[in-house]
Protein backbone atom coordinates (compact mmCIF):
# COMPACT_ATOMS: atom_id res chain seq x y z
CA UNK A 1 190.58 153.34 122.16
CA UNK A 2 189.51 154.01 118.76
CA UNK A 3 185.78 151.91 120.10
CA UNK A 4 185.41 154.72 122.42
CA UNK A 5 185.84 157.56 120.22
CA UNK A 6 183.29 155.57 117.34
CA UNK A 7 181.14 155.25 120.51
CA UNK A 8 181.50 158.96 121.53
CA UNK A 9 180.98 160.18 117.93
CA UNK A 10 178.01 157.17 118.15
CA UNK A 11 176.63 159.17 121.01
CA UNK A 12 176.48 162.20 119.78
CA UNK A 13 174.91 161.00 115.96
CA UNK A 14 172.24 159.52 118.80
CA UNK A 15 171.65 163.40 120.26
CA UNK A 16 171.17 165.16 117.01
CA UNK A 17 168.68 162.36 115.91
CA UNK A 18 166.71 163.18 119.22
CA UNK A 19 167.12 166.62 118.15
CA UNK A 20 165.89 166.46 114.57
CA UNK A 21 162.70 164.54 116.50
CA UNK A 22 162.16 166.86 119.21
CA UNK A 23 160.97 170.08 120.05
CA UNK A 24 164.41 172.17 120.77
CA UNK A 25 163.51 172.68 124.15
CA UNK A 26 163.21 168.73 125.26
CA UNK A 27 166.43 168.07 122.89
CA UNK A 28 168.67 170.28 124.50
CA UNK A 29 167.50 169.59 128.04
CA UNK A 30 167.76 165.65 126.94
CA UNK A 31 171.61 166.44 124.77
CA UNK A 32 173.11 168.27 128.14
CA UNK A 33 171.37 165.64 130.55
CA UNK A 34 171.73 162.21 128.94
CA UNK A 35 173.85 162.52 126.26
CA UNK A 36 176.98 165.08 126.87
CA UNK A 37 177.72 163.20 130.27
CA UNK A 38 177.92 159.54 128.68
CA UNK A 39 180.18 161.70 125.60
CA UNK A 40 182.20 162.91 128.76
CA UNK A 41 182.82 160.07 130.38
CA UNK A 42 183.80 158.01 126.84
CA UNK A 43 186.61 160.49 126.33
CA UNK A 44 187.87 160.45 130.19
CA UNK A 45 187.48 156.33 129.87
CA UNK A 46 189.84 156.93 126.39
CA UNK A 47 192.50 159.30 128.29
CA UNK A 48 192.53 157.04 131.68
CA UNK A 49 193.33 154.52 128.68
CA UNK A 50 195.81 156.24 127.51
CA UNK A 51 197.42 157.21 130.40
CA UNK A 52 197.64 152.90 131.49
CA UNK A 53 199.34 152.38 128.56
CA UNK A 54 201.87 154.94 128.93
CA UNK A 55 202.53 153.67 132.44
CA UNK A 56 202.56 150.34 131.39
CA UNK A 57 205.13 151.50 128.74
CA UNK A 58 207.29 153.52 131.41
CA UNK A 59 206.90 150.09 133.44
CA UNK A 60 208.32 147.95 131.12
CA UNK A 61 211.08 150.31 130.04
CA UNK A 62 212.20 150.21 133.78
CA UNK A 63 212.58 146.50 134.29
């Protein structure tokens, strides 16, 4: 889990180097198309994670 939080956080380091190189305009367009959904779906990959290994957890508890 801890991957896809470096790779969230990588993400976003990506989107403010875009915005450093690009007009505001074309960074913010290119931060909320490109680069907020991938951030989004790292962190809903790192709960659905989360949420396996509690269920695996509960699973195990159970036998």
């Amino acid at each position: 889990m801890n991957d896809i939080r470096m790779a969230a956080a990588s993400l976003r380091s990506v989107g403010d180097t875009v915005h450093e190189e690009w007009d505001d305009a074309a960074s913010a367009r290119f931060r909320r198309d490109v680069v907020a959904p991938l951030v989004a779906a790292a962190l809903a990959l790192a709960r659905a994670q989360d949420t396996a290994r509690d269920e695996i957890a509960r699973a195990k508890q159970e036998l």
